[in-house]
PDB file of N, CA and C in Angstrom:
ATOM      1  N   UNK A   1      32.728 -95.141  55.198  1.00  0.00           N
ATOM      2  CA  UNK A   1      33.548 -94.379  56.131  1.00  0.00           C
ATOM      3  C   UNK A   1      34.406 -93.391  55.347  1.00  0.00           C
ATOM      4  N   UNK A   2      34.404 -91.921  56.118  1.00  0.00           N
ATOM      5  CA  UNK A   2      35.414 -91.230  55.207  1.00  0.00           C
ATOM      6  C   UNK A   2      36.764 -91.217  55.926  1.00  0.00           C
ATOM      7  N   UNK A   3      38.079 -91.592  54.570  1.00  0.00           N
ATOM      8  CA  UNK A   3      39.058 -91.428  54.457  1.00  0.00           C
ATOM      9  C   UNK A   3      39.374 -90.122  54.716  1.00  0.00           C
ATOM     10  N   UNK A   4      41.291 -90.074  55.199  1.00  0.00           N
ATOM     11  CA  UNK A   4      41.675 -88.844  55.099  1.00  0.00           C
ATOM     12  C   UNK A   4      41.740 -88.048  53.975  1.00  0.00           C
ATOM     13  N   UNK A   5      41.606 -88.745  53.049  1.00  0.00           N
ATOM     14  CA  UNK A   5      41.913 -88.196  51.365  1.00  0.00           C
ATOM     15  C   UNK A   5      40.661 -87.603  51.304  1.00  0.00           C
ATOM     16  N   UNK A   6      39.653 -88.409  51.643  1.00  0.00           N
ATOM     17  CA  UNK A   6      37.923 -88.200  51.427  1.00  0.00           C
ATOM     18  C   UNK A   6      37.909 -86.976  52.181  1.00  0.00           C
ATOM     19  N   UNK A   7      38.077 -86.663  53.645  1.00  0.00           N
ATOM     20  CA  UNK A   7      38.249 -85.421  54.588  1.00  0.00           C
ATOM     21  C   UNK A   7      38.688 -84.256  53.574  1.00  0.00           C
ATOM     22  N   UNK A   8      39.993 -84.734  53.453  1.00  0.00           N
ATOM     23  CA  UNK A   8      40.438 -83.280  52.366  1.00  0.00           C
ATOM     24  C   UNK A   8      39.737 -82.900  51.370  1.00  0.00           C
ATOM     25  N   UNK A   9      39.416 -83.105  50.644  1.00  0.00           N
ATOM     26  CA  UNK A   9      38.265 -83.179  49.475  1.00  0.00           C
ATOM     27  C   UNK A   9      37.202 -82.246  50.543  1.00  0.00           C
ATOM     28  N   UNK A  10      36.733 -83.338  51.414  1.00  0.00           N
ATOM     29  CA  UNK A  10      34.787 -82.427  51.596  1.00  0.00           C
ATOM     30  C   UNK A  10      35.757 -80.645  52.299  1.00  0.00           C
ATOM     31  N   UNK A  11      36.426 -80.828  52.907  1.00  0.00           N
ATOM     32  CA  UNK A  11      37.842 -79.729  53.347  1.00  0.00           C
ATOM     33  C   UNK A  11      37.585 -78.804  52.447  1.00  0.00           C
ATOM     34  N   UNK A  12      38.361 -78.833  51.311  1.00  0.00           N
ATOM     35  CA  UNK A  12      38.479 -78.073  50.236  1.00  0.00           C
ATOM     36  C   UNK A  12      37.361 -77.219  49.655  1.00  0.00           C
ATOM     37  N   UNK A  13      36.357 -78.141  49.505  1.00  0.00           N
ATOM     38  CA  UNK A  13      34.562 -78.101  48.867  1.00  0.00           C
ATOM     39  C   UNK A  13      34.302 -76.514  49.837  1.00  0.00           C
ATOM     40  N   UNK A  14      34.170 -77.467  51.176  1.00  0.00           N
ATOM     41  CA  UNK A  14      33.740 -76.343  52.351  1.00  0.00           C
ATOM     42  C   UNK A  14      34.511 -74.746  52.265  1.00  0.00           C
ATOM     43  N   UNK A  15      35.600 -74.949  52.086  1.00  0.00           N
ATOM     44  CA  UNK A  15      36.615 -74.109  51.472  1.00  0.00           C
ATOM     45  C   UNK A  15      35.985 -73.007  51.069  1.00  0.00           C
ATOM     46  N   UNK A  16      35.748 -73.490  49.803  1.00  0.00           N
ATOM     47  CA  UNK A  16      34.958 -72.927  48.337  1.00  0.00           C
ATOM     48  C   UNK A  16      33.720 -72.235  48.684  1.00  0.00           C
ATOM     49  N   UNK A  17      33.109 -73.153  49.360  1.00  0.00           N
ATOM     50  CA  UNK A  17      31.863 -72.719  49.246  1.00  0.00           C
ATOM     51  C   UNK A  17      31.607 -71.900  50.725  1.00  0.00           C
ATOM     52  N   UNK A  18      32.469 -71.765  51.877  1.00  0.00           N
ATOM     53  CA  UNK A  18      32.318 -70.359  53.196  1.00  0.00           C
ATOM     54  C   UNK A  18      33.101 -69.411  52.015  1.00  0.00           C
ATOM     55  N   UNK A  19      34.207 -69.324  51.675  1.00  0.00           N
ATOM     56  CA  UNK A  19      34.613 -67.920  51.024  1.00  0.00           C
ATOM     57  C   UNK A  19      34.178 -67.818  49.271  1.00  0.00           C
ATOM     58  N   UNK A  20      32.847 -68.531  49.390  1.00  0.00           N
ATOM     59  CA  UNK A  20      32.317 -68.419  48.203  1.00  0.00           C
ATOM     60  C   UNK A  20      32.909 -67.965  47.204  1.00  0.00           C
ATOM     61  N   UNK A  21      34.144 -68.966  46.731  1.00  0.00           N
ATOM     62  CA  UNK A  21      34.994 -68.677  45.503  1.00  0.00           C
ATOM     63  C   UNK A  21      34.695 -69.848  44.563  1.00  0.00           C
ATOM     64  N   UNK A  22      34.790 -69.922  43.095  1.00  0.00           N
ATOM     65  CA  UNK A  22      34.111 -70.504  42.156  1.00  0.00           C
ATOM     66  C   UNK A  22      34.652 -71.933  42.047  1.00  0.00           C
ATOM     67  N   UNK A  23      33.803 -72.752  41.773  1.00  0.00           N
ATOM     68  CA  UNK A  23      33.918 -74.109  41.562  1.00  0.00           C
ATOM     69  C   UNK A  23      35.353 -74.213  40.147  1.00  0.00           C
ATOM     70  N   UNK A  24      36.395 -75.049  40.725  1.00  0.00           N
ATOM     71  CA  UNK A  24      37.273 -75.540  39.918  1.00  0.00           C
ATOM     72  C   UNK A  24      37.369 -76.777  39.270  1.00  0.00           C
ATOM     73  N   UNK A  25      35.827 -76.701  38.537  1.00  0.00           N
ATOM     74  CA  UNK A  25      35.665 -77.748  37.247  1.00  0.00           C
ATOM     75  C   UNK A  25      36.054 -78.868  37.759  1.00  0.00           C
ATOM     76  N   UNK A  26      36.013 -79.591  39.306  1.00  0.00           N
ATOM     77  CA  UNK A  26      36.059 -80.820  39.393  1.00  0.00           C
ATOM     78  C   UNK A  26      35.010 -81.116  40.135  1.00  0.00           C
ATOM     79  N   UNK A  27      34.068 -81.727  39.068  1.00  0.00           N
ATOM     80  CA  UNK A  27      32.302 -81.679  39.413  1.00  0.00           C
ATOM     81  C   UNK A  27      31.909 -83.212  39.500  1.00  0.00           C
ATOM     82  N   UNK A  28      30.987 -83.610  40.670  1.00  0.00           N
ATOM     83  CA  UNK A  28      30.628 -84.919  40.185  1.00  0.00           C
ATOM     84  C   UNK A  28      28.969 -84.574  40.312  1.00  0.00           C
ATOM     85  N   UNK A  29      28.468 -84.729  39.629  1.00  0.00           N
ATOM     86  CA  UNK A  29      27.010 -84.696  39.035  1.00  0.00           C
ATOM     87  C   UNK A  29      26.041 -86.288  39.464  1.00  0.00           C
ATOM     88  N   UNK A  30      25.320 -86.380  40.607  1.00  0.00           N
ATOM     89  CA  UNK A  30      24.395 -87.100  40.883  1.00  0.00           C
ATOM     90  C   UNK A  30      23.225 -86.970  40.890  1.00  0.00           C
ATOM     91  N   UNK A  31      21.801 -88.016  40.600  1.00  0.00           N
ATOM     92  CA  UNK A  31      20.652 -87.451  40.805  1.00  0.00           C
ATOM     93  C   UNK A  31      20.192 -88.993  42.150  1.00  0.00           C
ATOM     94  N   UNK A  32      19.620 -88.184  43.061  1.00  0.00           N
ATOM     95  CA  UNK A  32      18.873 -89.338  44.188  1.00  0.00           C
ATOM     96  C   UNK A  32      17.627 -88.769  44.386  1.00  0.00           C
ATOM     97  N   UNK A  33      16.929 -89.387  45.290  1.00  0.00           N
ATOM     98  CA  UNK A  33      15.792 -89.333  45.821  1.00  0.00           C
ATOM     99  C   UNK A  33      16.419 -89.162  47.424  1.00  0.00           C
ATOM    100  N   UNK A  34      16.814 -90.036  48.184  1.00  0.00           N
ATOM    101  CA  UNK A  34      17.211 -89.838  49.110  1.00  0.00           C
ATOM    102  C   UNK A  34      18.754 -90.324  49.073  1.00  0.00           C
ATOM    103  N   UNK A  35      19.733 -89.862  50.244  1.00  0.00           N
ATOM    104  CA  UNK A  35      21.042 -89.733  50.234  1.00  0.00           C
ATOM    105  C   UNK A  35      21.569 -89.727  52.026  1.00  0.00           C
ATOM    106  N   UNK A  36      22.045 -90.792  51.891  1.00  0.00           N
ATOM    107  CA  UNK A  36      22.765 -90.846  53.547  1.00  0.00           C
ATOM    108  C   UNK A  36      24.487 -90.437  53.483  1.00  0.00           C
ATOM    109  N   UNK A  37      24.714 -89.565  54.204  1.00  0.00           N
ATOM    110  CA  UNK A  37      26.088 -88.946  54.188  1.00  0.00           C
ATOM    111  C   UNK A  37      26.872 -89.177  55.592  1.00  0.00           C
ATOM    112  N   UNK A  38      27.630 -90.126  56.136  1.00  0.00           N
ATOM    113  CA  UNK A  38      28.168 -90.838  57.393  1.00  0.00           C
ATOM    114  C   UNK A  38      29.496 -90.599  57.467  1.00  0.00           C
ATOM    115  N   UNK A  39      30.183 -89.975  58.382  1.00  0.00           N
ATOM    116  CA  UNK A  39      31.721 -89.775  58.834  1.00  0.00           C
ATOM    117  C   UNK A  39      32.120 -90.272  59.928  1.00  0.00           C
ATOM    118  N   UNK A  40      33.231 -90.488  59.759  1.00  0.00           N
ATOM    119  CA  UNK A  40      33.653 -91.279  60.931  1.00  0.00           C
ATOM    120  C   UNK A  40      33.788 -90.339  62.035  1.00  0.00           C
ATOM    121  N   UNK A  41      33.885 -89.039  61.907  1.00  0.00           N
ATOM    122  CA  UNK A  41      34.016 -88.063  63.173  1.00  0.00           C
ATOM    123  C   UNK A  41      32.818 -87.049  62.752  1.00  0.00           C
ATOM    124  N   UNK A  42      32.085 -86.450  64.075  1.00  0.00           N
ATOM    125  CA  UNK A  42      31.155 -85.472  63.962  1.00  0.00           C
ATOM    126  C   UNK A  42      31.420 -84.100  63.192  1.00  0.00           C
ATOM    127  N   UNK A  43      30.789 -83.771  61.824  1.00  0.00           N
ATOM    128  CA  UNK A  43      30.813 -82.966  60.649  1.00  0.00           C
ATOM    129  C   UNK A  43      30.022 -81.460  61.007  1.00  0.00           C
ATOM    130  N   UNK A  44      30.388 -80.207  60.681  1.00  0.00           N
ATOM    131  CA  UNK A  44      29.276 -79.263  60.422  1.00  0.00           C
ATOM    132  C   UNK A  44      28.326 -79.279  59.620  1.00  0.00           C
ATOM    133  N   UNK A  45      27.245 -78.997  59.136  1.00  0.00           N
ATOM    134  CA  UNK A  45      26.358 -79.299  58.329  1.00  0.00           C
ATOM    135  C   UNK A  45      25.421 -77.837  58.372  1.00  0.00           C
ATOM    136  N   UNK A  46      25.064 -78.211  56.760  1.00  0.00           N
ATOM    137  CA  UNK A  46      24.256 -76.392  56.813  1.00  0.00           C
ATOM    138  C   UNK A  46      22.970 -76.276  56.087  1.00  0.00           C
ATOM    139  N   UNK A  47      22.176 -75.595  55.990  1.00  0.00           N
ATOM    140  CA  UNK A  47      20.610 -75.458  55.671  1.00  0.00           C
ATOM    141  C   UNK A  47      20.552 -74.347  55.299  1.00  0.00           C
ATOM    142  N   UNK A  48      20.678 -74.152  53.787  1.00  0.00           N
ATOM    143  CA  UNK A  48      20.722 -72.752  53.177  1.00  0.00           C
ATOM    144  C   UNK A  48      21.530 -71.572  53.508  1.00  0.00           C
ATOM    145  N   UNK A  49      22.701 -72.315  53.248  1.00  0.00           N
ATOM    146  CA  UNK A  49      23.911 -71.656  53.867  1.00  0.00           C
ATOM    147  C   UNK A  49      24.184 -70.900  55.407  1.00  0.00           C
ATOM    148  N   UNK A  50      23.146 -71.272  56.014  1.00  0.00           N
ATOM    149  CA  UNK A  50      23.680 -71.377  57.585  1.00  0.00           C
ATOM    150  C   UNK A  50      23.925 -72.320  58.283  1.00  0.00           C
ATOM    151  N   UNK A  51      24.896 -72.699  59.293  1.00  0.00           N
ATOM    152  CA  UNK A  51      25.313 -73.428  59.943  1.00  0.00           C
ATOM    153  C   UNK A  51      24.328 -73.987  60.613  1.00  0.00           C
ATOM    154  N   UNK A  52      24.028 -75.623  60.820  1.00  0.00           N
ATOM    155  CA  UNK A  52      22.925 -75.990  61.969  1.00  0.00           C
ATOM    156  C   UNK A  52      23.218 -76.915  63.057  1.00  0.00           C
ATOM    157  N   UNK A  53      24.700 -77.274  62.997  1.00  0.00           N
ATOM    158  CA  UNK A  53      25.111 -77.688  63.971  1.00  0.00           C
ATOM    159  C   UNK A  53      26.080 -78.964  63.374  1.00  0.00           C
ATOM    160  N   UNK A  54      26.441 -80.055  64.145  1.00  0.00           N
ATOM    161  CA  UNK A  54      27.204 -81.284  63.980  1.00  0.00           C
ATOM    162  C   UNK A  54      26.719 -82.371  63.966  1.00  0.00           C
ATOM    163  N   UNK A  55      26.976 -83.273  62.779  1.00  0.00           N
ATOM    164  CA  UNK A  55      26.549 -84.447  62.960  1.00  0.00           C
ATOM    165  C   UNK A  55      27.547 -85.321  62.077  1.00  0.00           C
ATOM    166  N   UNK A  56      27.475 -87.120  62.906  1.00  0.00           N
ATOM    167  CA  UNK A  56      28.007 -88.266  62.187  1.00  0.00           C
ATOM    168  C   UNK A  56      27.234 -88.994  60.808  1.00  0.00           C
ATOM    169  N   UNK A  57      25.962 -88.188  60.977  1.00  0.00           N
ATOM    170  CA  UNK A  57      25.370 -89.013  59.582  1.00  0.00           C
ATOM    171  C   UNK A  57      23.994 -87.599  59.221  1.00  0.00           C
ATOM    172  N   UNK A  58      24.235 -87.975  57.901  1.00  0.00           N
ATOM    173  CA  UNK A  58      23.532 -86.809  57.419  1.00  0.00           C
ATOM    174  C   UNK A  58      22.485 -87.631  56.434  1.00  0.00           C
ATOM    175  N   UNK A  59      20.999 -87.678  56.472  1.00  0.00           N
ATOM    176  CA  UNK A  59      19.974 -88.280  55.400  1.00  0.00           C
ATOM    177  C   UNK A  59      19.220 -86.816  54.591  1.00  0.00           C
ATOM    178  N   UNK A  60      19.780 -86.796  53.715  1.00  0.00           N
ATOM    179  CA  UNK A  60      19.107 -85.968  52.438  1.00  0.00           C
ATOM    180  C   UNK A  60      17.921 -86.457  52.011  1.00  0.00           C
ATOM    181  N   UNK A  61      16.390 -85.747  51.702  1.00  0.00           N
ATOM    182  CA  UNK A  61      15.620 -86.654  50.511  1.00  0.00           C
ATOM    183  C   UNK A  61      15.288 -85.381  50.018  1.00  0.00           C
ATOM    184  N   UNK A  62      15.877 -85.293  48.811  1.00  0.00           N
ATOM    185  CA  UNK A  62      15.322 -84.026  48.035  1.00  0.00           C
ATOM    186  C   UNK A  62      14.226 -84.487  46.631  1.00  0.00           C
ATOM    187  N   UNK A  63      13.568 -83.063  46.538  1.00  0.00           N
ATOM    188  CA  UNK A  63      12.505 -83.350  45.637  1.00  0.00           C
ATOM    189  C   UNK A  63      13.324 -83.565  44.570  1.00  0.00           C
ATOM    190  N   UNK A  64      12.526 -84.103  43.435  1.00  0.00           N
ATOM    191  CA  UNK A  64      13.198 -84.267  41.850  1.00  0.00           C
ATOM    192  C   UNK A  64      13.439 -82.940  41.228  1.00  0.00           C
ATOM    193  N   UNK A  65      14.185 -82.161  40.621  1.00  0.00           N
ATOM    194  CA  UNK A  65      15.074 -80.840  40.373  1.00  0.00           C
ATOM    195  C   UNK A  65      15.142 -79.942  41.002  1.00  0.00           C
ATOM    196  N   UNK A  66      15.073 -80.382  42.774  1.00  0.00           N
ATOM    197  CA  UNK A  66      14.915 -79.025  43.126  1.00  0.00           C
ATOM    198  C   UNK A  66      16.241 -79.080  43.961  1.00  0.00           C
ATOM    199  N   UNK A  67      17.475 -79.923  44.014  1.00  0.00           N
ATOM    200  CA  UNK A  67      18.889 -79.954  44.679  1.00  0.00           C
ATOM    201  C   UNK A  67      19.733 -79.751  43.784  1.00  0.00           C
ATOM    202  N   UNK A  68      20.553 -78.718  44.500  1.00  0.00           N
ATOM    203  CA  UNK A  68      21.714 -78.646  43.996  1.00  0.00           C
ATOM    204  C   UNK A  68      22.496 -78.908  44.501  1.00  0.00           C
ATOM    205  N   UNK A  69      23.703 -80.145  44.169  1.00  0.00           N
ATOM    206  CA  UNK A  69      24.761 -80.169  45.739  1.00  0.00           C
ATOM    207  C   UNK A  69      25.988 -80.862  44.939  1.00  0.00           C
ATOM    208  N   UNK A  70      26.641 -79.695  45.515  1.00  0.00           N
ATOM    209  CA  UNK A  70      28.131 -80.156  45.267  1.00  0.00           C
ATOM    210  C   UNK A  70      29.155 -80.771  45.789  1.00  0.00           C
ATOM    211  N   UNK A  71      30.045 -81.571  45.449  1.00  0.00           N
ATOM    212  CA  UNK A  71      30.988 -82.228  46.124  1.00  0.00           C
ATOM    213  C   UNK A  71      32.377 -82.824  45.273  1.00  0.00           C
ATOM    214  N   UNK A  72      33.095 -82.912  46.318  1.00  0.00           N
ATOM    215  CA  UNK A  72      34.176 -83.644  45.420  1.00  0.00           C
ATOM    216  C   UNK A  72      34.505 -84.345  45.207  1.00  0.00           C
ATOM    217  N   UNK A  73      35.291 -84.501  43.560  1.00  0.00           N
ATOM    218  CA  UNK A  73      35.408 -85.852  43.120  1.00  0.00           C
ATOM    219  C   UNK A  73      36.192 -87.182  44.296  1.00  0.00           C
ATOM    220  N   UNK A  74      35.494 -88.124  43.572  1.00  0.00           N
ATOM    221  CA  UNK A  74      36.192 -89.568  44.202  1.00  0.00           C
ATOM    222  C   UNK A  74      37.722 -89.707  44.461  1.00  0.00           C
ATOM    223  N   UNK A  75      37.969 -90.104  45.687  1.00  0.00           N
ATOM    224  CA  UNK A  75      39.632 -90.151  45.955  1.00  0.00           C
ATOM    225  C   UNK A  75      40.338 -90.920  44.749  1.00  0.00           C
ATOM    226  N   UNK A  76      41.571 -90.879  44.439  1.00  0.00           N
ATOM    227  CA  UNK A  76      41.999 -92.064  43.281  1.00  0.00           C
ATOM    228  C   UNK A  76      42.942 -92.366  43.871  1.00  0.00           C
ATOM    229  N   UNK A  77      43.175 -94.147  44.142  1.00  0.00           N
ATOM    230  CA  UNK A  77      44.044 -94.944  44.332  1.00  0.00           C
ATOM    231  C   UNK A  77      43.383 -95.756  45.270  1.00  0.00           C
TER     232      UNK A  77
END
């Protein structure tokens, strides 16, 4: 479940990446095969940088080097 701390964070990310201003070196670097992404409230979500609508759970399966995806670091405390 995402936290409010967790909210602010994906917040911020989204931020960054609609007024496409540069990543501030707080990177977390994962590799999956597949990836389930679940919020407690309905999220925007996008497909090559266009908008495709809202959802509570998001399943990624990307090929092996072909994702790039950014996000922000882990809440602390």
């Amino acid at each position: 479940m995402l936290t409010a701390r967790g909210l602010a964070g994906w917040t911020r990310l989204a931020a960054r990446v609609l007024l496409r201003r540069p990543a501030d070196g707080q990177m977390t670097t994962l590799q999956f095969r597949n990836l389930t992404v679940t919020a407690d409230r309905e999220q925007p979500w996008e497909l090559d940088g266009e908008v495709m609508g809202g959802t509570r759970r998001l399943m990624v399966t990307a090929q092996p080097g072909r994702l790039l995806l950014r996000v922000p670091p882990p809440a602390e405390g």
